[in-house]
Protein backbone atom coordinates (compact mmCIF):
# COMPACT_ATOMS: atom_id res chain seq x y z
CA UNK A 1 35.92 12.55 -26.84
CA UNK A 2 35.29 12.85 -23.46
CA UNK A 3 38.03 15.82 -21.32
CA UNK A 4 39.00 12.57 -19.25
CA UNK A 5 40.06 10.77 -22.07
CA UNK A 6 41.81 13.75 -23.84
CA UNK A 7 44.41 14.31 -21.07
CA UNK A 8 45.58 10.80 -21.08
CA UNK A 9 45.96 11.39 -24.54
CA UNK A 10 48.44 14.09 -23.72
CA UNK A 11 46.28 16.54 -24.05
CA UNK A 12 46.23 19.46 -21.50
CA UNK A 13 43.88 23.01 -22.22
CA UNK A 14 43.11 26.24 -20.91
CA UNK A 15 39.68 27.79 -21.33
CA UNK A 16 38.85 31.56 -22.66
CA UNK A 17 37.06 32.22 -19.55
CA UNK A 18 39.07 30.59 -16.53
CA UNK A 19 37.74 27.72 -15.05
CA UNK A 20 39.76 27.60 -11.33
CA UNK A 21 38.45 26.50 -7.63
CA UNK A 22 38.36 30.44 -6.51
CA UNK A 23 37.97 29.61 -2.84
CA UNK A 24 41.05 27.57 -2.36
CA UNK A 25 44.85 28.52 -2.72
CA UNK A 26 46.73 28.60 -5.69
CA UNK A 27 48.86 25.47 -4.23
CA UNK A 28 45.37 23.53 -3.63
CA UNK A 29 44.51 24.20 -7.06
CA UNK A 30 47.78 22.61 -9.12
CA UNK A 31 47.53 20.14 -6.76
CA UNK A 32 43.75 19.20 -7.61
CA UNK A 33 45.09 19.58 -11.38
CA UNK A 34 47.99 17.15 -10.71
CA UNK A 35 46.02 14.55 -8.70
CA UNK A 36 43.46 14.06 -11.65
CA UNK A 37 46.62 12.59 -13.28
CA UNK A 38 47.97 10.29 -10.15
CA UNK A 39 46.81 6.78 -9.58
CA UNK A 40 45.80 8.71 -6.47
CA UNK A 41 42.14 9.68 -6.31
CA UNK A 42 40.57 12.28 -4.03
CA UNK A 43 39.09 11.48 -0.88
CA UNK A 44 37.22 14.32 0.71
CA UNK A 45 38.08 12.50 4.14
CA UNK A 46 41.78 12.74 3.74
CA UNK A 47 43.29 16.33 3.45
CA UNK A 48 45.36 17.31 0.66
CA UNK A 49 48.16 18.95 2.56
CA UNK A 50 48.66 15.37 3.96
CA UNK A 51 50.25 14.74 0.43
CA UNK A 52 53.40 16.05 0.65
CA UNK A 53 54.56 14.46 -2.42
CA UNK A 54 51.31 16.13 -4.44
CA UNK A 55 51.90 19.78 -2.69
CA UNK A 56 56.21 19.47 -3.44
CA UNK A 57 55.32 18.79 -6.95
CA UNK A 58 52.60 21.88 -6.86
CA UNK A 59 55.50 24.23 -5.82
CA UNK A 60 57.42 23.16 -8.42
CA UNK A 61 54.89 24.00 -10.91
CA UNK A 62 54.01 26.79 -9.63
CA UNK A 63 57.67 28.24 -9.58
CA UNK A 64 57.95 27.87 -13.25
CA UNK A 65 54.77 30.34 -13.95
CA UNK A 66 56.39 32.50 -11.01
CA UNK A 67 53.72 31.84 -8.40
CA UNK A 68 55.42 29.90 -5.98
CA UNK A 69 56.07 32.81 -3.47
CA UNK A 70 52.04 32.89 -3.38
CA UNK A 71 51.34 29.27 -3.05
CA UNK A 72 49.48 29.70 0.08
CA UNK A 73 47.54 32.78 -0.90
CA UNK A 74 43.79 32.24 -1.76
CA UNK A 75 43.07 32.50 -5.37
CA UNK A 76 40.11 35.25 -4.64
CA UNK A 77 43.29 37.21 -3.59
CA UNK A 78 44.95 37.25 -7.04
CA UNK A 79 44.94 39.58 -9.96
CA UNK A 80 43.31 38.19 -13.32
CA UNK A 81 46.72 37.95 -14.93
CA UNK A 82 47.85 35.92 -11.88
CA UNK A 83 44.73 33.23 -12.09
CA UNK A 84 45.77 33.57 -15.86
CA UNK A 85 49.33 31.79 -14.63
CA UNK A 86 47.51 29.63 -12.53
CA UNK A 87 45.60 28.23 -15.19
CA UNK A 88 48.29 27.45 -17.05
CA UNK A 89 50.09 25.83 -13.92
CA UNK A 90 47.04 23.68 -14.40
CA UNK A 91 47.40 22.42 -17.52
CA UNK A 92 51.52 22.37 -17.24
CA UNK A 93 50.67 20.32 -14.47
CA UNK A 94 49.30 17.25 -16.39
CA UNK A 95 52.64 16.62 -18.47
CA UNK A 96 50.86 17.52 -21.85
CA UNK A 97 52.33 16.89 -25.24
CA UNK A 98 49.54 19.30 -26.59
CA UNK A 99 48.57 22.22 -24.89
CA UNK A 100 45.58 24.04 -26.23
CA UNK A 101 45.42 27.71 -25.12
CA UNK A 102 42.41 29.44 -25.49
CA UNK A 103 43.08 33.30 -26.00
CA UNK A 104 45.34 33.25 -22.80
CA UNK A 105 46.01 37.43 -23.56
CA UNK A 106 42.49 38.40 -23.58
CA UNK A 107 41.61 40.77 -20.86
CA UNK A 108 45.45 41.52 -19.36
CA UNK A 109 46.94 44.56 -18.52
CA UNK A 110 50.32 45.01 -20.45
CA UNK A 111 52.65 43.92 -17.48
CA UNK A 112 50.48 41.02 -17.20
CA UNK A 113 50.32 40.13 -20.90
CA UNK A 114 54.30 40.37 -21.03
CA UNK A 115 54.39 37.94 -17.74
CA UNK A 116 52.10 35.27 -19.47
CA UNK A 117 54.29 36.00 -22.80
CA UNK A 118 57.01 34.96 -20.94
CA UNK A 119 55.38 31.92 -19.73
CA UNK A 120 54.46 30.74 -22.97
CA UNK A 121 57.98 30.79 -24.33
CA UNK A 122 59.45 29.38 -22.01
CA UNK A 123 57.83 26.30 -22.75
CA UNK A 124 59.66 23.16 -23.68
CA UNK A 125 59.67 22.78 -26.95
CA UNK A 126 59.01 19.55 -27.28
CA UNK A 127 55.47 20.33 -26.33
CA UNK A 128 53.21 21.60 -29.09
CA UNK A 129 51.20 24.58 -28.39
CA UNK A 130 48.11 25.33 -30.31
CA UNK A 131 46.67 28.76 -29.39
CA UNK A 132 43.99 30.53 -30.40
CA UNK A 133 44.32 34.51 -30.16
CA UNK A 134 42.74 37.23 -31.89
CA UNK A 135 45.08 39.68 -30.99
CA UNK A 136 47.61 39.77 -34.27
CA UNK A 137 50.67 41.22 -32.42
CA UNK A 138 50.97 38.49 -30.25
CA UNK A 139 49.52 35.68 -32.81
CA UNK A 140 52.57 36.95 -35.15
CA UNK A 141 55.18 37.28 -32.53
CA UNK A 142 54.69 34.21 -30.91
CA UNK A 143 53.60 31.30 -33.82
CA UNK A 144 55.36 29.57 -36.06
CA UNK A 145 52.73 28.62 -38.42
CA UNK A 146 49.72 30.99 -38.50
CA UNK A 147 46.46 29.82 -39.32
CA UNK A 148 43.91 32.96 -40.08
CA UNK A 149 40.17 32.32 -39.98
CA UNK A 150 37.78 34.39 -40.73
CA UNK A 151 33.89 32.83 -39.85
CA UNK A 152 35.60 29.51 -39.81
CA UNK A 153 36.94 29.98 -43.17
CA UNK A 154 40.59 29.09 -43.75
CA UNK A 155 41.80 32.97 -44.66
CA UNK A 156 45.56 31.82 -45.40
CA UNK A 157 48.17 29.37 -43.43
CA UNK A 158 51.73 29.74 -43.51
CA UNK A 159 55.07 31.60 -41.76
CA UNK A 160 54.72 34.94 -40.18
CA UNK A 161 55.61 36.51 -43.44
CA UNK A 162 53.38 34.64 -45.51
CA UNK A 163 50.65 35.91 -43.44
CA UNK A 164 51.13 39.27 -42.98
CA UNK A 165 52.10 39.41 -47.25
CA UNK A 166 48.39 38.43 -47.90
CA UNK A 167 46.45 40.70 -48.88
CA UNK A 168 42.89 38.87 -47.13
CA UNK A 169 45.13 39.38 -44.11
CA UNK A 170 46.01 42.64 -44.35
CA UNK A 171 42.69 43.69 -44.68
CA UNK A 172 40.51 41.74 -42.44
CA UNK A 173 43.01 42.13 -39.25
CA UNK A 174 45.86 44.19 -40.06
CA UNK A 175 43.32 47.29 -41.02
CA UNK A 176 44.88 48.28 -44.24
């Protein structure tokens, strides 16, 4: 299904490797995220900033991932766990009742990792976050329902505790 179609679906994801507009602000880049959702459509004629509606709405966003004191900052300017936020400001951005998060730990220091933690919790939760992570302290801490894989084999599915009780688990990721 085509990413255009997915998002009206209510469908919103974040991508291993991020996928932002590094030459533009942080602001400019919620607000490209939230006009691909607006009846509005981009005209390269008119300038963004003209939408004040778009860029409050931007803010907003961006204060819940704890950017909005660098809205105006250019995204070149940021620290990977920032653009991390960013992303996710993204995705937040287009209303989604699914967000797909695509190992949104990997490569962050361990101030940043808590920062994004805290992010992800503080998620409504009415919407359902699917995550992929191969780091098991987080996968544990954060999901409710653990699915392990191991070459796209089904390892075991269940609570925290199921998981960590199996012994497949315990041995391909838990190292004992």
């Amino acid at each position: 299904m085509p990413s255009r179609r997915r998002f009206h679906l209510g469908i919103a994801r974040t991508y291993q490797i991020i996928t932002l507009f590094p030459g533009e602000t942080l602001l400019r880049n919620v607000t490209l995220a939230l006009l691909g959702k607006s009846r509005r459509r981009w005209n390269p004629f008119v300038r963004l900033s003209r939408q004040a509606s778009l860029a409050a709405q931007a803010r907003e966003i961006l204060a819940r991932v704890a950017l909005d004191h660098m809205a105006d900052r250019p995204l070149g300017q940021t620290s990977y766990g920032e653009r991390r936020r960013v992303e996710v400001a993204m995705a937040l951005a287009q209303n989604p009742r699914v967000l797909l998060l695509d190992e949104p730990f990997a490569g962050l220091s361990v101030d940043e990792r808590r920062d994004v933690l805290r992010l992800v919790t503080s998620i409504p939760r009415d919407v359902t976050i699917v995550m992929i992570e191969h780091d098991m302290d987080v996968a544990l801490d954060f999901a409710e329902r653990i699915t392990v894989l191991h070459f796209g084999e089904v390892v075991v599915e269940g609570t925290r505790g199921e998981v960590v009780a199996h012994p497949r688990t315990r041995e391909l990721y838990l190292g004992e």
